[in-house]
Protein backbone atom coordinates (compact mmCIF):
# COMPACT_ATOMS: atom_id res chain seq x y z
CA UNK A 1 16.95 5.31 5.21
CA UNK A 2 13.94 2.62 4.79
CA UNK A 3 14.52 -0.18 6.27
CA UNK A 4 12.77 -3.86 6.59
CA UNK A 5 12.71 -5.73 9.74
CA UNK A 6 11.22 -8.95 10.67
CA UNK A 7 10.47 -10.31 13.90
CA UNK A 8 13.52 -11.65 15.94
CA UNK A 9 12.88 -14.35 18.83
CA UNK A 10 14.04 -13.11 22.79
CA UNK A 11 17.00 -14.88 23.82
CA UNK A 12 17.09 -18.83 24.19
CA UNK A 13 13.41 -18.51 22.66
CA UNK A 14 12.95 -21.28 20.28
CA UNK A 15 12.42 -20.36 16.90
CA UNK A 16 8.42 -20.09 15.59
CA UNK A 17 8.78 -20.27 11.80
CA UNK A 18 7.66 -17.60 9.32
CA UNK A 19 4.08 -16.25 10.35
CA UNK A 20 1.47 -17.63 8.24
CA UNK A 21 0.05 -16.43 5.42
CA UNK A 22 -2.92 -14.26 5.64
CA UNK A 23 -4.82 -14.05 2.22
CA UNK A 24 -5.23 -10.34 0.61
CA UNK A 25 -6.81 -8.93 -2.19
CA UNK A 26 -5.79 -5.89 -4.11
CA UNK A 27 -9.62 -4.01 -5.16
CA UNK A 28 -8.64 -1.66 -8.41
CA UNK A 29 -12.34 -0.72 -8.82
CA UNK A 30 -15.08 0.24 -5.84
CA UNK A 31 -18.05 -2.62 -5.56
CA UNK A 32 -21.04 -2.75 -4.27
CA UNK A 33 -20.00 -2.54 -0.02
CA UNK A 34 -21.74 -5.76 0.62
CA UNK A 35 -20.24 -7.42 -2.36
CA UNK A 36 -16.85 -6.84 -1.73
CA UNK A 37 -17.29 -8.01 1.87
CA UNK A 38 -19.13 -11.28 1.03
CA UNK A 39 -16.24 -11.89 -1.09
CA UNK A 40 -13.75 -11.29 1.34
CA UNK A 41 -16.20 -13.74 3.71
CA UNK A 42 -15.71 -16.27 1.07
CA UNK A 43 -11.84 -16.32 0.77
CA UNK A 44 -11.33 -16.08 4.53
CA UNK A 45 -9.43 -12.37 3.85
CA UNK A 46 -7.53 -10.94 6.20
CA UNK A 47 -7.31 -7.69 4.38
CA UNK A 48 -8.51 -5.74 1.70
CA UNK A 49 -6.12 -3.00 -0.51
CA UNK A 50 -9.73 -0.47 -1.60
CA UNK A 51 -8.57 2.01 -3.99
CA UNK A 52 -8.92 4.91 -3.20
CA UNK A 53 -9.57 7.61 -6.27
CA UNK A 54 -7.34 10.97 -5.74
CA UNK A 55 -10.65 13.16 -5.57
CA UNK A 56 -14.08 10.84 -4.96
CA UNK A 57 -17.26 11.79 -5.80
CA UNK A 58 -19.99 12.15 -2.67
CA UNK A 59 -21.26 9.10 -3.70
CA UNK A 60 -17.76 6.80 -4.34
CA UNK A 61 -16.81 8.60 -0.79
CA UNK A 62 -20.03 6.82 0.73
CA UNK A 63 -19.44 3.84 -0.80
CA UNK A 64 -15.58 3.99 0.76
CA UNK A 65 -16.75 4.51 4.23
CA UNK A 66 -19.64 1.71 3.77
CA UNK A 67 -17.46 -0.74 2.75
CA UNK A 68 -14.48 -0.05 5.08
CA UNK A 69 -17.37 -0.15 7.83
CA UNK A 70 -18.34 -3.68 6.67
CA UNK A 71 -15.12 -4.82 6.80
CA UNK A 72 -14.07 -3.57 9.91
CA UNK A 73 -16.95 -5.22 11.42
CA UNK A 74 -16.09 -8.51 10.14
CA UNK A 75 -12.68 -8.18 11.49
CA UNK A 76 -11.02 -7.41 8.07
CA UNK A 77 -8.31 -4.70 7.50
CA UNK A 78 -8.81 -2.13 4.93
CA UNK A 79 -5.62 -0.28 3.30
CA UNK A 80 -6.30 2.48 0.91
CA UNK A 81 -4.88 1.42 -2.28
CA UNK A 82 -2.97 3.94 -4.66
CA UNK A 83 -0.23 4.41 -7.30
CA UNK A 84 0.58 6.09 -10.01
CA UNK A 85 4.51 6.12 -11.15
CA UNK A 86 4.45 9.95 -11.43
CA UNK A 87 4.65 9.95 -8.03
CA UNK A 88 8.22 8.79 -7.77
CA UNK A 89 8.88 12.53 -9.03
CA UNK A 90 6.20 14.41 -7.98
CA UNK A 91 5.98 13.48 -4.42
CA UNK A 92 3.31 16.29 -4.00
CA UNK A 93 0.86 14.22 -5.54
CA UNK A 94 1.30 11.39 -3.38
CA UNK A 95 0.85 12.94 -0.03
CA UNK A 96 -2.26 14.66 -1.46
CA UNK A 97 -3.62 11.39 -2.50
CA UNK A 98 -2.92 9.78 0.84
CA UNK A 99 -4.33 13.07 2.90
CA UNK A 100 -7.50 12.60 0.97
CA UNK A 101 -7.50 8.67 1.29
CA UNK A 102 -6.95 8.72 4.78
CA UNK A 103 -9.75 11.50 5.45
CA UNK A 104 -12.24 9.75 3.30
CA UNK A 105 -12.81 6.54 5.46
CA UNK A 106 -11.01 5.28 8.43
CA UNK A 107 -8.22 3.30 6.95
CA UNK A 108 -5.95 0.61 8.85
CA UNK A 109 -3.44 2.73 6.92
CA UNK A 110 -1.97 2.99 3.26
CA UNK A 111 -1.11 0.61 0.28
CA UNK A 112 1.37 2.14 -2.30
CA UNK A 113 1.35 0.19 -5.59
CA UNK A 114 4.28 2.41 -7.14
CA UNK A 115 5.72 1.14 -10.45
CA UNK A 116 9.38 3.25 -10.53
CA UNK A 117 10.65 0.25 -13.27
CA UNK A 118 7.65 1.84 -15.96
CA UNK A 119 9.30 5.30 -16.16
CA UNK A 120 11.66 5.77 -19.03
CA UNK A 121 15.33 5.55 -18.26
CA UNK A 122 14.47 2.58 -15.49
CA UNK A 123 16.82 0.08 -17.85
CA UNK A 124 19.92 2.68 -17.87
CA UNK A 125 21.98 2.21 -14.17
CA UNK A 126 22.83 5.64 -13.78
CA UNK A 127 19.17 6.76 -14.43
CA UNK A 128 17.59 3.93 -12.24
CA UNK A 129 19.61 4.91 -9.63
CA UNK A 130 18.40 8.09 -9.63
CA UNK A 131 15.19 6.85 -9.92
CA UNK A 132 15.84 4.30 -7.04
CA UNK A 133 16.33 7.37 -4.84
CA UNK A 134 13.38 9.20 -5.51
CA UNK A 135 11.31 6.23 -5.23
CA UNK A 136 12.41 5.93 -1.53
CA UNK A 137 12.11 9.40 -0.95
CA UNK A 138 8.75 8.97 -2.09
CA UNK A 139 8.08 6.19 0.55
CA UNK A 140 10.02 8.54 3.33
CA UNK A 141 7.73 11.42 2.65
CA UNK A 142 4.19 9.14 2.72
CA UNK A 143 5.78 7.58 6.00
CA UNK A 144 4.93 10.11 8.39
CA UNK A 145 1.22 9.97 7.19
CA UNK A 146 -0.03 6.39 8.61
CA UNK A 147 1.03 4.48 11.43
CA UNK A 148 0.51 1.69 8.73
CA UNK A 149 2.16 1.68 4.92
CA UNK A 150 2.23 -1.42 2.65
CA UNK A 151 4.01 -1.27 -0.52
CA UNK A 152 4.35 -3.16 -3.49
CA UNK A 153 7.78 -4.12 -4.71
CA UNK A 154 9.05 -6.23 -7.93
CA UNK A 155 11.03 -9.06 -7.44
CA UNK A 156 14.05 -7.84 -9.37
CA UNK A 157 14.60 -4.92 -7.03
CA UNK A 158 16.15 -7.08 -4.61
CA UNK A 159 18.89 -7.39 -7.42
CA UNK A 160 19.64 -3.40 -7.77
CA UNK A 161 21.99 -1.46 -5.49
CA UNK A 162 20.39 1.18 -3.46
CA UNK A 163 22.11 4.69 -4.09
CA UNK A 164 24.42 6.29 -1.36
């Protein structure tokens, strides 16, 4: 079971409000290391989503680790970023992607940008809700991988009921 927890005040604690927002970005395509982190300078980022490619090249892994380093060192958190919808099927994939992510530079932990409404059958209920349970078996079997996991969800899954 997955489930989504927010912070809860001790008793006769006065409430504190939602936390604030901390500004993100979501980096689909490696830049130069010191680009990226003036950027990230620039729009007062708290953390950066780096993609991560399933097999990097010598020089994209160097380029990973350099800009991870940079923005470590300027306080900013670095998830690898990843996705591809086969992955709500082929679970395999997913955990080799985030092994390799994870040993290419030293992540805060993982960012899973998983699309399970762009595979065919996602409009018919029974087959979404088949769907809907492989998607979070997908996100139980990447769990135990990083103490940290971030994923993306759609708005309109709030409106689906979870299977069993």
């Amino acid at each position: 079971m997955l489930v989504l927890t927010g912070g809860v005040p001790a008793p006769g604690a006065a409430p504190v409000g939602p936390p604030p927002l901390r500004p993100a970005v979501w980096a689909w395509a490696l830049q130069p290391p010191a680009d990226l982190r003036d950027f990230a300078r620039a729009h007062h980022l708290s953390e950066v989503f780096l993609a991560t490619p399933v097999a990097p090249s010598d020089q994209e892994r160097e380029q990973i680790r350099r800009t991870v380093q940079l923005l470590h060192d300027d306080g900013v958190r670095v998830a690898a970023l990843g996705g591809d919808v086969a992955w709500v099927r082929h679970h395999d994939q997913a955990l080799d992607w985030a092994r390799a992510a994870l040993a290419t530079a030293d992540f805060d932990g993982l960012h899973l940008d998983v699309e399970p409404h762009g595979l065919p059958g996602w409009h018919d209920p029974d087959t979404r809700r088949v769907l809907i349970r492989e998607y979070l078996g997908l996100l139980q079997a990447v769990r135990p991988l990083s103490r940290r996991i971030v994923v993306d969800v759609q708005f309109a899954y709030g409106s689906y009921d979870a299977p069993g």
